[in-house]
C-alpha atoms as a PDB file:
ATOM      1  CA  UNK A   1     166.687  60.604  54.972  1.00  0.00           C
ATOM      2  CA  UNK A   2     167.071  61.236  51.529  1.00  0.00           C
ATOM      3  CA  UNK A   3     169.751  62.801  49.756  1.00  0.00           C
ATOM      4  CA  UNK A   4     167.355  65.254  48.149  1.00  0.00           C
ATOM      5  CA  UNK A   5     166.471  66.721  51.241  1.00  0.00           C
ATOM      6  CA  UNK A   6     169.931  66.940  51.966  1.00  0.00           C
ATOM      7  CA  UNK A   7     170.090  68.756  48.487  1.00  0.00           C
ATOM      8  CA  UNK A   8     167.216  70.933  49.393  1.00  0.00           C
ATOM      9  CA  UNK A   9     168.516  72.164  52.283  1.00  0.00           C
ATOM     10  CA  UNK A  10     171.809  73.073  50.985  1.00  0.00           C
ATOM     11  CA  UNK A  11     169.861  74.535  47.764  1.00  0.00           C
ATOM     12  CA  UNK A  12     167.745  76.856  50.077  1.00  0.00           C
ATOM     13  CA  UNK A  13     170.990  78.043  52.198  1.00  0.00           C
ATOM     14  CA  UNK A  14     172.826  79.037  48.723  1.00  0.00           C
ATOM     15  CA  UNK A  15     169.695  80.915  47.978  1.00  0.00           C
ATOM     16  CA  UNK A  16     169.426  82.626  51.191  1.00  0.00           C
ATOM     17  CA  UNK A  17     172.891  83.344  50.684  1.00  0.00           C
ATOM     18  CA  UNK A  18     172.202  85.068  47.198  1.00  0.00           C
ATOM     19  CA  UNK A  19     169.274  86.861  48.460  1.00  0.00           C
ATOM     20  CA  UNK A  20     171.087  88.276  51.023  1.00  0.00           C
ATOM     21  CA  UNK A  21     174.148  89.240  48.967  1.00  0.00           C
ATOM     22  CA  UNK A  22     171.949  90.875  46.358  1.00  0.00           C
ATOM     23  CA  UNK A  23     170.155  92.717  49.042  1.00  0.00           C
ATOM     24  CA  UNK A  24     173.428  94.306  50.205  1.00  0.00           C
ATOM     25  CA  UNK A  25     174.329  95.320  46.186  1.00  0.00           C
ATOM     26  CA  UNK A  26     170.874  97.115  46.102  1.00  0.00           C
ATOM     27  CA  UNK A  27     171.309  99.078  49.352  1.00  0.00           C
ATOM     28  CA  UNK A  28     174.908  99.562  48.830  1.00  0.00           C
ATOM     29  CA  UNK A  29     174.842 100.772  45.142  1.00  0.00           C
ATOM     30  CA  UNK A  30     171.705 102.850  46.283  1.00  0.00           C
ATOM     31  CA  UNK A  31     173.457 104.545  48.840  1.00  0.00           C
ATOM     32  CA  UNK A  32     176.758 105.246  46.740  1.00  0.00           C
ATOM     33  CA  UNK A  33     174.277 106.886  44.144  1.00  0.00           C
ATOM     34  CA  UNK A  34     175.212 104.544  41.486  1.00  0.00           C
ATOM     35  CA  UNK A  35     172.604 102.367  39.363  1.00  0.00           C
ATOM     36  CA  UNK A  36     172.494  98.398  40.182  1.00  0.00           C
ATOM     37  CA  UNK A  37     172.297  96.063  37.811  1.00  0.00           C
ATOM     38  CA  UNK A  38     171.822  92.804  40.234  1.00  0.00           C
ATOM     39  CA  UNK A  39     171.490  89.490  37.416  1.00  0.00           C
ATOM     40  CA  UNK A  40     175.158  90.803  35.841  1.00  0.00           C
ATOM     41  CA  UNK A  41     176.880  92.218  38.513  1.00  0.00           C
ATOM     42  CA  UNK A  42     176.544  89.938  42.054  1.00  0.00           C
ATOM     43  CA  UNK A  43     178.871  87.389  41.545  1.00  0.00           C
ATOM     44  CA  UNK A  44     179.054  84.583  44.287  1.00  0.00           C
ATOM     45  CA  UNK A  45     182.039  82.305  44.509  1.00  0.00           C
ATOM     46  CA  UNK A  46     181.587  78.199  44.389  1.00  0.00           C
ATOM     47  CA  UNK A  47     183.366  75.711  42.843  1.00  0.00           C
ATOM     48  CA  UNK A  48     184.309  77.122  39.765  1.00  0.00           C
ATOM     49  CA  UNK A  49     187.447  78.008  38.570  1.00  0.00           C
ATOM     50  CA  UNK A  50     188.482  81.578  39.791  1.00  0.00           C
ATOM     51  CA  UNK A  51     188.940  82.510  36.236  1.00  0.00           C
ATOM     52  CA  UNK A  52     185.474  82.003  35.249  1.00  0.00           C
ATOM     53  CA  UNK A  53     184.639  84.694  38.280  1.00  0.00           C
ATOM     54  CA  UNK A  54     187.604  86.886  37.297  1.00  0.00           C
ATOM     55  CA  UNK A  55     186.339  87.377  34.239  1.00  0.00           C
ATOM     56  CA  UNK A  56     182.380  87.924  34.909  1.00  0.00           C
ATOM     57  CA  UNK A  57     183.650  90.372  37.509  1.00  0.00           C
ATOM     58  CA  UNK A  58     185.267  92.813  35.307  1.00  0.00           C
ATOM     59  CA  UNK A  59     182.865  92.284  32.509  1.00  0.00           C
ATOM     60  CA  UNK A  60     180.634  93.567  35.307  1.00  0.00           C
ATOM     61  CA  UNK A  61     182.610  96.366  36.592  1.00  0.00           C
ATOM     62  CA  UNK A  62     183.526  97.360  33.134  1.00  0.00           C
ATOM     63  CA  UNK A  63     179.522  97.397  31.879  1.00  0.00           C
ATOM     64  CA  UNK A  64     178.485  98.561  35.345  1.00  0.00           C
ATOM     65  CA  UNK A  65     180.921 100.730  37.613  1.00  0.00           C
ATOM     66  CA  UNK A  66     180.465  98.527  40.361  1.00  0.00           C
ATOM     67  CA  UNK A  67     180.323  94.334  41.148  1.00  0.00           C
ATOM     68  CA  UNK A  68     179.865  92.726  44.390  1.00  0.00           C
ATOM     69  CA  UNK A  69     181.715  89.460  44.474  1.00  0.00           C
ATOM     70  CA  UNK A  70     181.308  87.502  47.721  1.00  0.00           C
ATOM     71  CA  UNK A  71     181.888  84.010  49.108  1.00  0.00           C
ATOM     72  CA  UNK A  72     181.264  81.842  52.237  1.00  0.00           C
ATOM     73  CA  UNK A  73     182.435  78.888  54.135  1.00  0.00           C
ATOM     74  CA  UNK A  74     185.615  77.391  52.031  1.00  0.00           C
ATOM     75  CA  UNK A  75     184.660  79.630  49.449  1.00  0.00           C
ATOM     76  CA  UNK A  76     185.634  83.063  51.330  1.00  0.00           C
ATOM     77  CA  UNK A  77     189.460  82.622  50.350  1.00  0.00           C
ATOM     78  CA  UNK A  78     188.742  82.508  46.819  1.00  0.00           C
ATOM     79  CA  UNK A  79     186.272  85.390  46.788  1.00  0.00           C
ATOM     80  CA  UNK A  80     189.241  87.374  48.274  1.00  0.00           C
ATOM     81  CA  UNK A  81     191.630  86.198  46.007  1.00  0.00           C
ATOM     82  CA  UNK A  82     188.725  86.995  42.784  1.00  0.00           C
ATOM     83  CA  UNK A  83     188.637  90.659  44.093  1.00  0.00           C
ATOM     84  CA  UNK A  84     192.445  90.893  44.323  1.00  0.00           C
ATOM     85  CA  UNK A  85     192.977  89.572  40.761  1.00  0.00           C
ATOM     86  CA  UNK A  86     189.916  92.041  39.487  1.00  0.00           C
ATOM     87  CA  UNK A  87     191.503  94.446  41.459  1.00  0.00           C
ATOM     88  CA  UNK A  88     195.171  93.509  39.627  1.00  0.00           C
ATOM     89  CA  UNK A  89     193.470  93.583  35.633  1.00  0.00           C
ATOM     90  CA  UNK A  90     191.913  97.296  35.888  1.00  0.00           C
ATOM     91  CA  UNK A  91     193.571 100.602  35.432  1.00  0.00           C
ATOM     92  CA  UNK A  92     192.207 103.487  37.609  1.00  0.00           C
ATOM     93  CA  UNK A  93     191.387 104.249  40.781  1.00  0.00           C
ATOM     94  CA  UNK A  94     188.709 101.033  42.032  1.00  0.00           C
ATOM     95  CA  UNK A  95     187.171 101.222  45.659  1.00  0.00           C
ATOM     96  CA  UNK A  96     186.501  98.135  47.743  1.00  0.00           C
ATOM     97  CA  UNK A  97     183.844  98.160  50.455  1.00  0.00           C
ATOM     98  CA  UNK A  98     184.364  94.858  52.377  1.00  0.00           C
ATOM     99  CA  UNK A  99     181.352  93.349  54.626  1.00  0.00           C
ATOM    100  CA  UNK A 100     181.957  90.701  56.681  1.00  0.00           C
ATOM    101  CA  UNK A 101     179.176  88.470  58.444  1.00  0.00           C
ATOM    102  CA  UNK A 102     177.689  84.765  59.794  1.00  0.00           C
ATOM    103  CA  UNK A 103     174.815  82.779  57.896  1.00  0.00           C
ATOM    104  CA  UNK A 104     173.443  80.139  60.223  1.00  0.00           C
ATOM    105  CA  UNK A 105     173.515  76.609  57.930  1.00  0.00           C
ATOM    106  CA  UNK A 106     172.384  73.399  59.621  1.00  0.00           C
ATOM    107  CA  UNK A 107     175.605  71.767  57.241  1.00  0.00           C
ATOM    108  CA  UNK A 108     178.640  71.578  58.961  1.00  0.00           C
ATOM    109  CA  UNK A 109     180.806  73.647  56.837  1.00  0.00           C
ATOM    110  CA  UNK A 110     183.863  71.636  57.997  1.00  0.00           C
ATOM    111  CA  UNK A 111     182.344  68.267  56.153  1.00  0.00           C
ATOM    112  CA  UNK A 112     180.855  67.469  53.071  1.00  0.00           C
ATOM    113  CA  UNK A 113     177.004  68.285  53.113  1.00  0.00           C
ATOM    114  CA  UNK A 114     175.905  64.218  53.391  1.00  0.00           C
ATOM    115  CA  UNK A 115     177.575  64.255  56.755  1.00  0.00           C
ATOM    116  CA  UNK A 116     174.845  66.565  58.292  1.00  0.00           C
ATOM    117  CA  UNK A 117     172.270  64.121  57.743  1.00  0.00           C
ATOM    118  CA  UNK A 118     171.644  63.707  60.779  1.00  0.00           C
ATOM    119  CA  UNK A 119     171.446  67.222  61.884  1.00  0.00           C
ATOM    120  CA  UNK A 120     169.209  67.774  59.264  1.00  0.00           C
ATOM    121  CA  UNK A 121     166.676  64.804  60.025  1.00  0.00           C
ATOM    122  CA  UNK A 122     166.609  66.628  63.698  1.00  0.00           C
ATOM    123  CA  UNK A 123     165.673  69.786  62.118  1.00  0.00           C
ATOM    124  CA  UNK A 124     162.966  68.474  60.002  1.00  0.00           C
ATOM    125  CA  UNK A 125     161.652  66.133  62.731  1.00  0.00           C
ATOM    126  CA  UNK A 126     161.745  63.574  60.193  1.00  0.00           C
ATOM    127  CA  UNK A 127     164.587  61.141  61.801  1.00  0.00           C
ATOM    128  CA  UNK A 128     163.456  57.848  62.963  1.00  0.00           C
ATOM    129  CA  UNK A 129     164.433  56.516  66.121  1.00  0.00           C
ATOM    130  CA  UNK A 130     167.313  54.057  65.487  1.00  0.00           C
ATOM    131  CA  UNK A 131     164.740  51.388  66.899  1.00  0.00           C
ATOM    132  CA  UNK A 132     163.425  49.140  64.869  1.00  0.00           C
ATOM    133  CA  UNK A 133     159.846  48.279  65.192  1.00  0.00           C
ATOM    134  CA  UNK A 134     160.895  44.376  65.460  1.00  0.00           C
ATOM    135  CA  UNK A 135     163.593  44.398  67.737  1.00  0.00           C
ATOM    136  CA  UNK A 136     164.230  45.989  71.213  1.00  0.00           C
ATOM    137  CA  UNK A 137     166.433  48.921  71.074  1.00  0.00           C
ATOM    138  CA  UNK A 138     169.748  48.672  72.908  1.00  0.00           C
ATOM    139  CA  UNK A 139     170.481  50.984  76.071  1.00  0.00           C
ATOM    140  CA  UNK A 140     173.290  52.811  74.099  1.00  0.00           C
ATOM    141  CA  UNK A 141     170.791  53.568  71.140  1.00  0.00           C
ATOM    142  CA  UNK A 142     167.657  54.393  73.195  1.00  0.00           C
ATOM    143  CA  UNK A 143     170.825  56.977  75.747  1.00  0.00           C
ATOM    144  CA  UNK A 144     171.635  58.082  71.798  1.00  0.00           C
ATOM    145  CA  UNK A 145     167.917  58.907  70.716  1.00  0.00           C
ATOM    146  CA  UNK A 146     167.449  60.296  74.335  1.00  0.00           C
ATOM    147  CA  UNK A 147     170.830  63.021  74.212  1.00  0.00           C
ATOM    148  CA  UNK A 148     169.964  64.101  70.448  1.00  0.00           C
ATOM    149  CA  UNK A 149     166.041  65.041  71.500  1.00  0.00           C
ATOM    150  CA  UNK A 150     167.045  67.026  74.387  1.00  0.00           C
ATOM    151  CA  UNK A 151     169.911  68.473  72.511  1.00  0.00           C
ATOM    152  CA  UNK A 152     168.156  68.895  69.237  1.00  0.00           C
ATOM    153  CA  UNK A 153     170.154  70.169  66.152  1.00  0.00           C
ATOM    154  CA  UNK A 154     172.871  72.562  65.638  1.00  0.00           C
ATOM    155  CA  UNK A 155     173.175  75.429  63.987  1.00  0.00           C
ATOM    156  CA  UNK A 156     176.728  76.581  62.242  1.00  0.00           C
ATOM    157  CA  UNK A 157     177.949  80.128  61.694  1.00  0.00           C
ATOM    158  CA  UNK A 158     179.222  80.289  58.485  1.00  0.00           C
ATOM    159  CA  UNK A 159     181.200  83.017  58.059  1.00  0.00           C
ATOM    160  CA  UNK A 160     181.338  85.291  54.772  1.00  0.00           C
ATOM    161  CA  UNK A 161     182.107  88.100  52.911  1.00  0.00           C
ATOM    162  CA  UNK A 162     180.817  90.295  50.220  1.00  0.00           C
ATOM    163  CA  UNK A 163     183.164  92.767  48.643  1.00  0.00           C
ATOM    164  CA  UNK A 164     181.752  95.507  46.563  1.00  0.00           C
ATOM    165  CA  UNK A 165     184.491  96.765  43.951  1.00  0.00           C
ATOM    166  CA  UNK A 166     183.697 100.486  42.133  1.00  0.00           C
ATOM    167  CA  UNK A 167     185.323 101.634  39.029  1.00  0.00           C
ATOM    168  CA  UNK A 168     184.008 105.361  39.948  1.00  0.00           C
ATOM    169  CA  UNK A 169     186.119 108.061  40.695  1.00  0.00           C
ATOM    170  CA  UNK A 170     182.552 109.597  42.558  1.00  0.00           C
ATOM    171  CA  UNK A 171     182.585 107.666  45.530  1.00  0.00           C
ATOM    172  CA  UNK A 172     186.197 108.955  47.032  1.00  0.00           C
ATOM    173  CA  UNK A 173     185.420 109.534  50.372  1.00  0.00           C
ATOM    174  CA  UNK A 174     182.252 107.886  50.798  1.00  0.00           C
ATOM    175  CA  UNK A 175     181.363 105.107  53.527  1.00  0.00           C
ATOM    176  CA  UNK A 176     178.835 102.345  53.578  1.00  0.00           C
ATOM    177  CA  UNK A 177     177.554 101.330  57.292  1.00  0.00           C
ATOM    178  CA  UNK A 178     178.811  98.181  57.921  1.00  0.00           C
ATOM    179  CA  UNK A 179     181.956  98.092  56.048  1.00  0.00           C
ATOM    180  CA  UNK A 180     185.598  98.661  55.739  1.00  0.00           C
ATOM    181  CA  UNK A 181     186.850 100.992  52.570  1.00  0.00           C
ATOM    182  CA  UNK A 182     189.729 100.760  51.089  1.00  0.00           C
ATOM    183  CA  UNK A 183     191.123 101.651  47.598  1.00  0.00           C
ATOM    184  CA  UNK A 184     193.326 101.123  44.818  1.00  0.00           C
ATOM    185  CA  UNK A 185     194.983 104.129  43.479  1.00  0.00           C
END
């Protein structure tokens, strides 16, 4: 297996991520009567520096009344922490809808992406049997080959969380399904 198709499926999960985190700004900002202005103001959390999202996020906030900054897997801490020092830099009253939830990734979010290869050659049937077409397969390999067919490959809950920040004095009292509100006074 190739480590582009151990890039490709880690590109696809980031954009299933996005889609999905975009999808919750739309209905969210829709239902909060506010206008949503998804390229500038969906910000997910990677390996930058939290500065660089700091700052995007209250350009957003600032332009748009509202930004939705969320992270998963070892990013979740520092999407909390973004939000907090967002939260920290504006004057006013900001709301914070919080929406927590699993993504299914076949990358073990506990390693680095290159050690799900395997799981991933499972997935995409394309794993060859650790016999070689020359030699006779050991009993250990062929028990090996045997136990990962029947078991097949795994599927990790990622957890994450999207947390939608409004500079708008018009949603006090309003709830979004799904989420926990709180606010900064």
């Amino acid at each position: 297996m190739s480590s582009e198709k151990v890039k490709s499926v880690c590109d696809n999960e980031a954009r299933a991520f996005q889609l999905k985190c975009r999808q919750w700004y739309v209905d969210d900002t829709k239902e909060l009567g506010l206008p949503a202005k998804i390229e500038e103001a969906v910000i997910l959390v990677g390996q930058s520096p939290a500065k660089a999202y700091v700052q995007a996020s209250i350009n957003a906030i600032q332009s748009h009344h509202a930004v939705l900054i969320a992270g998963k897997g070892s990013n979740l801490g520092k999407a909390v922490a973004v939000a907090e020092q967002v939260k920290l830099q504006l004057t006013g009253r900001v709301a914070q809808f919080n929406k927590a939830s699993l993504h299914s990734s076949l990358v073990n979010p506990a390693y680095k992406p290159a050690a799900s290869v395997k799981n991933i050659e499972v997935f995409l049937k394309d794993g060859e049997s650790s016999q070689d077409s020359t030699n006779l397969q050991s009993s250990e390999q062929a028990a090996n080959d045997a136990l990962r067919e029947i078991k097949g490959h795994k599927v990790y809950q990622v957890p994450s969380m999207a947390i939608l920040l409004v500079a708008d004095a018009s949603v006090k009292g309003k709830s979004l399904a799904g989420s926990t509100y709180q606010v900064k006074s």
